[in-house]
Structures are given as structure tokens and as C-alpha cells.
Protein backbone atom coordinates (compact mmCIF):
# COMPACT_ATOMS: atom_id res chain seq x y z
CA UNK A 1 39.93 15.26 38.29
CA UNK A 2 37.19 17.56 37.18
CA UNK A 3 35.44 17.60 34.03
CA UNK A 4 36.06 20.69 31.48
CA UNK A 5 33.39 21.99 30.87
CA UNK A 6 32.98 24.91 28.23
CA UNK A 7 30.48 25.06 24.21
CA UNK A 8 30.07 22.24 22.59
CA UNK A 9 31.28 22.95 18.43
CA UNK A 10 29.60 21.69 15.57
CA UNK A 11 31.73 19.69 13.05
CA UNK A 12 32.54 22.56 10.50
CA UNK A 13 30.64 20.32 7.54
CA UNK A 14 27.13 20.89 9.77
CA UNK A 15 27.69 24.34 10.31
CA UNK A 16 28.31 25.03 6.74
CA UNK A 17 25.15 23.25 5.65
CA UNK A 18 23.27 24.52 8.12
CA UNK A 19 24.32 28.66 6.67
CA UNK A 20 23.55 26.92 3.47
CA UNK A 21 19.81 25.75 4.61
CA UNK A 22 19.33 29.50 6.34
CA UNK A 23 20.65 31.30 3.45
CA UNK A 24 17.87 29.34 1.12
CA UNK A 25 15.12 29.94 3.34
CA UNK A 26 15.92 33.61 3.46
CA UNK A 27 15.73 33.70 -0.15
CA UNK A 28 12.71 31.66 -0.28
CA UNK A 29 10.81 34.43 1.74
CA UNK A 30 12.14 37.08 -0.26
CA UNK A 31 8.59 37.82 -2.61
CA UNK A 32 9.47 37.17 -6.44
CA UNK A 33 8.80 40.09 -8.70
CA UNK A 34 6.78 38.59 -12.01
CA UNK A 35 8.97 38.67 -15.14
CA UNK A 36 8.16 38.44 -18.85
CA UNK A 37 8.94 34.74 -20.09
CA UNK A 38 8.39 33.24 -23.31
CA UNK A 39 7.11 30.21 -21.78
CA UNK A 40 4.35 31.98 -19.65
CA UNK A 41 1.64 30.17 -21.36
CA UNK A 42 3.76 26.06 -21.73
CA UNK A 43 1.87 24.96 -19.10
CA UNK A 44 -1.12 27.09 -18.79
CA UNK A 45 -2.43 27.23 -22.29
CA UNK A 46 0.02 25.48 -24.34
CA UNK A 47 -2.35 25.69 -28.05
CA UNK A 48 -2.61 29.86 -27.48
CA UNK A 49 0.44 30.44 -29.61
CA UNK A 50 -0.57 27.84 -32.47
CA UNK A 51 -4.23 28.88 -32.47
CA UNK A 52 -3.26 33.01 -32.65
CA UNK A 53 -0.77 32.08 -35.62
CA UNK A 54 -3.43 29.67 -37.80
CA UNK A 55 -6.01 33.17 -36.83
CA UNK A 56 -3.62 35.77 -38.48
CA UNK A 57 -2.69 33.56 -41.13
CA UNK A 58 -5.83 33.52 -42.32
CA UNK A 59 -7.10 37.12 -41.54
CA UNK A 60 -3.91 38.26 -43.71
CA UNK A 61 -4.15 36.06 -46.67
CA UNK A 62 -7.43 37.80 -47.17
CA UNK A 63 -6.83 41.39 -46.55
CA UNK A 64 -2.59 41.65 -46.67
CA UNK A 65 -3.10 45.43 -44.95
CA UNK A 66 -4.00 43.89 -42.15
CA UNK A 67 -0.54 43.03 -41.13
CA UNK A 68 0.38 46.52 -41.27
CA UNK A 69 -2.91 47.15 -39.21
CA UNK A 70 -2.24 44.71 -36.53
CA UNK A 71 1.50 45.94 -36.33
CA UNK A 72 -0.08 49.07 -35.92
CA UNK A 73 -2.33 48.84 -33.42
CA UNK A 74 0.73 46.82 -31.25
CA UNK A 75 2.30 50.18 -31.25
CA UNK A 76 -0.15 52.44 -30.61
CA UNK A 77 -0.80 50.32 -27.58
CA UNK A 78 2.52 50.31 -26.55
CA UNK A 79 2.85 53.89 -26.63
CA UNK A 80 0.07 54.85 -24.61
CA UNK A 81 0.25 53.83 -20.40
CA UNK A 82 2.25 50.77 -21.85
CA UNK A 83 1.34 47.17 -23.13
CA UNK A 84 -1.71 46.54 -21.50
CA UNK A 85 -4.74 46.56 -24.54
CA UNK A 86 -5.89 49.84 -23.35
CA UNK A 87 -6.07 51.08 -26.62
CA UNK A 88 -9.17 48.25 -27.56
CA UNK A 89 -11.43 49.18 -24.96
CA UNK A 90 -14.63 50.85 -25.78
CA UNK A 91 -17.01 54.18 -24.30
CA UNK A 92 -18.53 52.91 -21.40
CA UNK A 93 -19.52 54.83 -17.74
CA UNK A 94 -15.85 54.25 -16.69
CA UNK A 95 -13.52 54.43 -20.20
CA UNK A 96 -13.12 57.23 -22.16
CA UNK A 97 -11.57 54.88 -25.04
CA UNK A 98 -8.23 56.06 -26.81
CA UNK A 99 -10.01 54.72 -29.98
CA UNK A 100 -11.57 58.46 -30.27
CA UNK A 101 -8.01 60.50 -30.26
CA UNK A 102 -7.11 62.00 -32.83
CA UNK A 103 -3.91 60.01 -33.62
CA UNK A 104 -6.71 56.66 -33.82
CA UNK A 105 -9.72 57.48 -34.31
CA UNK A 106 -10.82 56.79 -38.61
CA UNK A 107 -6.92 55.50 -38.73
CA UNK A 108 -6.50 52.80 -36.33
CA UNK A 109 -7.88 49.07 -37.70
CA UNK A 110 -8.08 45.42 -36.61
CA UNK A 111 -9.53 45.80 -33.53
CA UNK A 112 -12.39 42.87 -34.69
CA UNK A 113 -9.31 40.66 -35.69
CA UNK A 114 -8.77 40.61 -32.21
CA UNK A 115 -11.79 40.34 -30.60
CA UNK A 116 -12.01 37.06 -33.04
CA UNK A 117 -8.90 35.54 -31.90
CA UNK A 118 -9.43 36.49 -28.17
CA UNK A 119 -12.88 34.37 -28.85
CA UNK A 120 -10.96 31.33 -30.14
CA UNK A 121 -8.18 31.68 -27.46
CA UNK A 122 -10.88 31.92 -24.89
CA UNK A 123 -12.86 28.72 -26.60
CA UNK A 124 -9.99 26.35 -25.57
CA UNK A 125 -8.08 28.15 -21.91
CA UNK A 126 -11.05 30.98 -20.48
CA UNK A 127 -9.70 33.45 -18.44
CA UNK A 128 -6.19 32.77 -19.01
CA UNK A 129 -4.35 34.81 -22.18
CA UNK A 130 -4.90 38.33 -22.27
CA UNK A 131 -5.73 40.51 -24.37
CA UNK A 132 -2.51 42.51 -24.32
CA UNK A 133 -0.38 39.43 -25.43
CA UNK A 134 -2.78 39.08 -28.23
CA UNK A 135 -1.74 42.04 -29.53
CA UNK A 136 1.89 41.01 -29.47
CA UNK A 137 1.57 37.89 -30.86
CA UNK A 138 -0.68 39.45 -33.94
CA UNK A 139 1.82 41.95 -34.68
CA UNK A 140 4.98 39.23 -34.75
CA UNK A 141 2.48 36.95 -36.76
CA UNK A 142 1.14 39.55 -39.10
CA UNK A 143 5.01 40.49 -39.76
CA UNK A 144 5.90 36.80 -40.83
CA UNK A 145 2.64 36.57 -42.76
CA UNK A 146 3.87 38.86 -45.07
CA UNK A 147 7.86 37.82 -45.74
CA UNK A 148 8.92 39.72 -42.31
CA UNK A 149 11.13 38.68 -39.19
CA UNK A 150 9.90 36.67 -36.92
CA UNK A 151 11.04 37.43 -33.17
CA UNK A 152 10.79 35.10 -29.48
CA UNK A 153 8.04 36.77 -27.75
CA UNK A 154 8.34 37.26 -23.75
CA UNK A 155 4.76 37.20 -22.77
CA UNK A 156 2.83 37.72 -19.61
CA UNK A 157 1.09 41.00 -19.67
CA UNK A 158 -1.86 41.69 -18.22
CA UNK A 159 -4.80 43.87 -19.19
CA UNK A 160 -5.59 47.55 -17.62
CA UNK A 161 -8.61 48.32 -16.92
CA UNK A 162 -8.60 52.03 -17.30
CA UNK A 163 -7.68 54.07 -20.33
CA UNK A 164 -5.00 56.69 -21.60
CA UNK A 165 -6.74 58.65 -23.86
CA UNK A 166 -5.55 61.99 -22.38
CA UNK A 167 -2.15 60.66 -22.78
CA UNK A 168 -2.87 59.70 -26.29
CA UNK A 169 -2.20 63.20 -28.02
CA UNK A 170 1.04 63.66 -26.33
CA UNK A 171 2.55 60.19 -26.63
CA UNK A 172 1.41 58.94 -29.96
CA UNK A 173 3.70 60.26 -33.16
CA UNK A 174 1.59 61.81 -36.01
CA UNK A 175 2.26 62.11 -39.60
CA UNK A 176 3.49 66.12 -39.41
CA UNK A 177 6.41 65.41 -36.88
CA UNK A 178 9.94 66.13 -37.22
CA UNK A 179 13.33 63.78 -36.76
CA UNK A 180 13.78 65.59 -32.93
CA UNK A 181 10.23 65.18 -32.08
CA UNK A 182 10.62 61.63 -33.42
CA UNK A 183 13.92 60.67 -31.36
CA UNK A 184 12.12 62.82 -28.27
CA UNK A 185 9.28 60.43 -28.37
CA UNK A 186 10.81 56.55 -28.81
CA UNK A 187 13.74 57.76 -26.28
CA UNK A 188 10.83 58.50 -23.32
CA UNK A 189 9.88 54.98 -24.50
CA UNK A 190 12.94 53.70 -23.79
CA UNK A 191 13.69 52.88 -27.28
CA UNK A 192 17.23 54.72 -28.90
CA UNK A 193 17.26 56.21 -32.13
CA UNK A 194 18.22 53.08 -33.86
CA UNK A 195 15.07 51.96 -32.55
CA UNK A 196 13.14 54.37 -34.17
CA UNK A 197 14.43 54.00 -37.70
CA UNK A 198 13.99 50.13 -37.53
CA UNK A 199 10.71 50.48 -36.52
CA UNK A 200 9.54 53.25 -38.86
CA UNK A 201 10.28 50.67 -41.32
CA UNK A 202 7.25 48.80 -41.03
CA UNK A 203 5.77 51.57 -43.36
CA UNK A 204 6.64 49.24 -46.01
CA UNK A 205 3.65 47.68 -45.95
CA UNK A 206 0.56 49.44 -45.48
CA UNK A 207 -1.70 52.22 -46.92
CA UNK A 208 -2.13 55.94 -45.76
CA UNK A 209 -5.26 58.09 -46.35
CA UNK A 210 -4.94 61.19 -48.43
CA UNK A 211 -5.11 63.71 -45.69
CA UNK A 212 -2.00 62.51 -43.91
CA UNK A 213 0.21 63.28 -47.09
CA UNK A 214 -1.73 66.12 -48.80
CA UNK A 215 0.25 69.02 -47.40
CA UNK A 216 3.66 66.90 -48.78
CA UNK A 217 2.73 66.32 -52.39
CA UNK A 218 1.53 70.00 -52.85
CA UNK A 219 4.07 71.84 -51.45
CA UNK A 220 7.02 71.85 -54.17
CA UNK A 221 9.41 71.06 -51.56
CA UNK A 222 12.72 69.92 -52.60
CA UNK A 223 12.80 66.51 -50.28
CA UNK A 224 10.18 64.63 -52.56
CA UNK A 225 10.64 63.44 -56.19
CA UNK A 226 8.34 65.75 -58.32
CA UNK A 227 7.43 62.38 -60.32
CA UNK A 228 6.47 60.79 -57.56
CA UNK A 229 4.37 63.57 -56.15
CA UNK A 230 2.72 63.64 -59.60
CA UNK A 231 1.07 59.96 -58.87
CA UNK A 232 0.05 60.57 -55.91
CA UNK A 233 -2.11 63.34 -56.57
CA UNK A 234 -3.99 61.55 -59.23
CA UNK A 235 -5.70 59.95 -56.29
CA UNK A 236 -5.83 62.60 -53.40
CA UNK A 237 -7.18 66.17 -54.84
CA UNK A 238 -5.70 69.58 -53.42
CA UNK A 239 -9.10 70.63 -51.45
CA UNK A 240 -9.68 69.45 -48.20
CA UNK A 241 -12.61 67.49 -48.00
CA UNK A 242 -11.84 66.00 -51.45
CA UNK A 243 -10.97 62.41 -50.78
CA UNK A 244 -9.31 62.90 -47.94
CA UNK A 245 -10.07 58.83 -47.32
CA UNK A 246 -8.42 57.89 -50.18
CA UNK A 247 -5.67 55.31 -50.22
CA UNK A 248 -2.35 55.21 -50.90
CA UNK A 249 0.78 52.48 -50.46
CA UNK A 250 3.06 53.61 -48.17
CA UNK A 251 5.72 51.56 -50.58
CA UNK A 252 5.13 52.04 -54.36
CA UNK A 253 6.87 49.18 -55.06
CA UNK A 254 6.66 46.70 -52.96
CA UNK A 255 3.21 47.56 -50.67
CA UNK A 256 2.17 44.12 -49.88
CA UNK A 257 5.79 42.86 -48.79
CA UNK A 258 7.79 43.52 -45.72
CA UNK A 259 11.73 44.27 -47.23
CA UNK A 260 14.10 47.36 -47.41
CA UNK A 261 11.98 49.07 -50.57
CA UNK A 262 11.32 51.81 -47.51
CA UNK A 263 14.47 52.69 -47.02
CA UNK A 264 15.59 52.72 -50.91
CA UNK A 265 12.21 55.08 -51.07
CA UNK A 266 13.52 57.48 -48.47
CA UNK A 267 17.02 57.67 -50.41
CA UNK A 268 15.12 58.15 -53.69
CA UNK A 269 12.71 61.06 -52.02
CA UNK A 270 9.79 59.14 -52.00
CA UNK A 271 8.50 58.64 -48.79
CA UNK A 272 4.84 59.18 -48.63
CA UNK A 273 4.21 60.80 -44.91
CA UNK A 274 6.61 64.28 -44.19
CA UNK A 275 7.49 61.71 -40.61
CA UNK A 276 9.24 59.15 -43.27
CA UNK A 277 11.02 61.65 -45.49
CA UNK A 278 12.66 63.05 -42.52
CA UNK A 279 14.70 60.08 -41.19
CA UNK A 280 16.66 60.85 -44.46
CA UNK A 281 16.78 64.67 -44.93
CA UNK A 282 20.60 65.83 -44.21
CA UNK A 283 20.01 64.63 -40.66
CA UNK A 284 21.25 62.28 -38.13
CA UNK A 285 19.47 59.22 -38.89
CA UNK A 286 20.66 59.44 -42.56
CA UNK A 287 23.81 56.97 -41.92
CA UNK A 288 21.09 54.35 -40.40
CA UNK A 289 18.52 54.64 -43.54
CA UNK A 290 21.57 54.15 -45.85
CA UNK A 291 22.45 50.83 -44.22
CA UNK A 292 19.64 49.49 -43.59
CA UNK A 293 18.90 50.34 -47.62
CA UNK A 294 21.83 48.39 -47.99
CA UNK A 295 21.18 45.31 -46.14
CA UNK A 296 18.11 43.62 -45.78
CA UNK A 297 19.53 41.53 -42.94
CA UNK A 298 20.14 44.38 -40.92
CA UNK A 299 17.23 45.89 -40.93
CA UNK A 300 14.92 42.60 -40.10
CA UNK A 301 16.84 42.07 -37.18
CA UNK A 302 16.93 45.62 -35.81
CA UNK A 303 13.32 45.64 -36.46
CA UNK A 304 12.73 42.34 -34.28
CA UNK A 305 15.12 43.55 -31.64
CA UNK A 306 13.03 46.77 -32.12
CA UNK A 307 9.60 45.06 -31.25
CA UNK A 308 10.75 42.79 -28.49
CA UNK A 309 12.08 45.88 -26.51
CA UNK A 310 8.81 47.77 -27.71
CA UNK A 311 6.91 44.85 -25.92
CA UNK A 312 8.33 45.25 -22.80
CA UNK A 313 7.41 49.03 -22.31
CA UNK A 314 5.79 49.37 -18.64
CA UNK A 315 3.52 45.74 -19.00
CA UNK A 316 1.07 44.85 -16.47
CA UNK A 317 2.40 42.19 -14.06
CA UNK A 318 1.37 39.99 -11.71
CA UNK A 319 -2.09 40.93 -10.12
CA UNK A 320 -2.34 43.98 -11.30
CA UNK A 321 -4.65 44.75 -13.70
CA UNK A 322 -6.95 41.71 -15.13
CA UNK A 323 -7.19 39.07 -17.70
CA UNK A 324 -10.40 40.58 -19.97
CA UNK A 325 -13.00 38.02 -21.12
CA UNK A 326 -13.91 40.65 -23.77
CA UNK A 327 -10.92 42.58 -25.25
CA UNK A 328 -13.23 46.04 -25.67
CA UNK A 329 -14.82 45.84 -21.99
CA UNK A 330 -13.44 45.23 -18.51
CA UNK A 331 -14.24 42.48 -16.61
């Protein structure tokens, strides 16, 4: 009697491990794309976080307009080819550096808070926290400093080593701008409306010079409170050229704490720049400024949501770009 003969069959339980086995191995091969993560730095640098806070702790308890300053220049980075410290690099052969637009240049501030912290960071993990994450973690710092929100920061940028300043003009929001030109702006940015009222709010702390509000407190319009525009003018003159430096609180009455005073202000007609005064101005963005004016609550965690998605506009990942040794120069 001959043998059958025909495939030998693999008990089902092998068969299914072994589609198991081939299914993680293709997997495995498939390249991972690098993410944000708030733990980038656990492992690599685990005192970075610690050693930024104790820095801007200290740089705001001696100059509270800082915070505004470093929340600032955050979003002026942002803004411009992404979160990628762009904005801190200096002239050279190469870098035509966004610190000379017009939106920056005699405005922007803090860029030697950074260059100190980057020095400490550097002291105790070299050539491992960039610059760009700096900036992030200064502006979330600088907020808490001074009684704001606090927010989990995904970190793992990288630093570019070109600049945007020919972007600059076109991306960057000036004083003179308008609600659509506002909402235009933040949505190419990815951020929604809401976004932009939440974040506007961090003009409760922090001064303006005299020739970003001149044309507003001279021109008898009916959207500012003639009592306020009285005060201000004792301190920035009608003629241009006449201390147009001179300093003003962007929040009368609270200027060195971060609350809802801004929003109150706007309701009141008192926002310093014409760009505040129009997120409450028979608009669309009215119903947002009343509610946040309303609750305190609100608006701190808008603004944190606000800043986290902020932070994640087009970051450097992976190998691209570098991690700078020197946050004004490339490597």
C-alpha cells in the first residue's frame, strides 16, 4: 500500500505566530517619522527643564517685562519659517537676520536672556538642547513667573540654520492691522480665531513704545475712552520724532500681572494698540473678549492650549537642521 504523499500543514497556532513575527518585522522596517514628546530630553538631559526655569525665574524677578519679552520673542519665532530660533541669529556672510525687519528690529527683546540660559544649558549636556526649545520653555516659564498658566511642553525642535527675514514683513502681525488681517494671519498658522484672541491676551503684561499707539490716542475716534487717551498722551507727544521710545503698559491696571484686566480693557475702550481695540469693535471676536472678560479660567486655558499648538507650527525634526552651540550663529 503506497504512501500519500501531498504538503505537509503547519499546526494553525505556528502559522499564526509566525504572520504575527512577519507582520512585526514589517513594521520594524517601516522608518519612524520624529514626533514632538515632552519627554525628549528624560534621558538625554534630564536638569535642562529645572535649570531653564531657576534662569527665568531670576531674569523676571528683576525686570517683570521680560516675561512679556520672552513670550514675545516665542511668537515672533513661531511665525516666521516655524519654531526653529531663526529669529536669534545674527548678520553674518550667510544670514540676513530677521532681527533687522521692521516688525523686530528696536521692538523685539531678550535675545541675551537666551544666549545666558543656552550657556548654562550647554555647561551641564553640550550639544544636546536647542536653541528653539529654549525659546519655548522661556515663554511657558516667563508666563508662570508672573501669575500665568503653565502648559506641558512637547519638545524636540531643532535649530535652522538659515533665516526668514523676507518672510518676516508678510507673516509677522503689526500694531496697524485689522480683525480680518488678524484671523487671515493665525489661520495660515494653523491657529483658529479662538486662537488668536487667547493669545492676543498676553498684552496684559508688557509695555509698548509711543509710536505704535500715537496715531490711536490722537485721532478722536469713537472706539477709545477719551480719558484714557488723555493719559497716554502725557507721555507720548503728537510729533513724530517726539518720544516715539517712550513707554507705555499695555494694561493700566494690572501691567506687571498676567489676568483678564485685557479683556475688561478692550470692553471699557482702552486698549492701547488699534490691533487690541479691534478684537472688540462690533465684530466677530466680540462674543470671545466678553467671556474671556468674564472668566479668568477660560482664558488661561485657551491661552495654554493656544501656545502648545503655537509650538508645534512647522518644527525642525529629526536631522534636519542642527543643534546651535551659540543661539545667534550657526554651527
Amino acid at each position: 500500500m503506497g504512501l500519500a504523499v501531498g504538503r505537509s500543514r503547519l499546526p494553525s497556532c505556528v502559522s499564526h505566530a509566525f504572520l504575527v513575527v512577519a507582520g512585526l518585522f514589517i513594521l520594524a522596517s517601516i522608518p519612524c517619522e520624529a514626533q514632538l514628546s515632552s519627554s525628549f530630553y528624560d534621558n538625554t538631559c534630564p536638569n535642562a527643564l529645572t535649570t531653564i526655569r531657576k534662569a527665568i525665574r531670576t531674569t523676571v524677578s528683576r525686570e517683570r517685562r521680560m516675561a512679556a519679552s520672552l513670550i514675545r520673542l516665542h511668537f515672533h519665532d513661531c511665525f516666521v519659517q516655524g519654531c526653529d530660533a531663526s529669529i536669534l541669529l545674527d548678520d553674518s556672510a550667510t544670514i540676513q537676520s530677521e532681527k533687522n525687519a521692521p516688525n523686530n528690529n528696536n521692538s523685539v527683546r531678550g535675545y541675551e536672556v537666551i544666549d545666558n540660559v543656552k550657556s548654562q544649558v550647554e555647561s551641564i549636556c553640550p550639544g544636546v538642547v536647542s536653541c528653539a526649545d529654549i525659546l519655548a520653555v522661556a515663554a511657558r516659564d516667563a508666563s508662570v513667573a508672573v501669575g500665568g498658566p503653565t502648559w506641558t511642553l512637547k519638545l524636540g525642535r531643532r535649530d535652522s540654520t538659515t533665516s526668514g527675514l523676507s518672510q518676516a514683513a508678510a507673516n509677522l502681525p503689526t500694531f496697524r492691522d485689522g480683525l480680518d488681517r488678524l484671523i487671515s494671519l493665525f489661520s495660515t498658522k494653523g491657529l483658529s480665531t479662538r486662537d488668536m484672541v487667547a493669545l492676543s491676551g498676553s498684552h496684559t503684561i508688557g509695555q509698548a513704545r509711543c509710536i505704535t499707539f500715537r496715531d490711536r490716542i490722537y485721532d478722536n475716534g469713537t472706539n477709545i475712552d477719551a480719558g484714557f487717551a488723555s493719559t497716554r498722551r502725557r507721555r507720548c507727544p503728537v510729533d513724530n520724532g517726539n518720544g516715539d521710545d517712550n513707554l507705555a503698559a499695555l494694561d493700566l491696571v494690572t501691567p506687571n500681572s498676567f489676568d483678564n484686566n485685557y479683556f475688561k480693557n478692550l470692553i471699557q475702550r482702552k486698549g492701547l494698540l488699534q490691533s487690541d481695540q479691534v478684537l472688540f469693535n462690533g465684530g466677530s471676536t466680540d462674543s470671545i473678549v466678553t467671556e474671556y472678560s468674564k472668566s479668568p479660567s477660560t482664558f488661561s486655558s485657551d491661552f495654554a492650549a493656544a501656545m502648545v499648538k503655537m509650538g508645534d507650527i512647522e518644527p525642525l525634526l529629526g536631522s534636519a537642521g542642527e543643534i546651535r552651540k551659540y543661539c545667534n550663529v550657526i554651527n
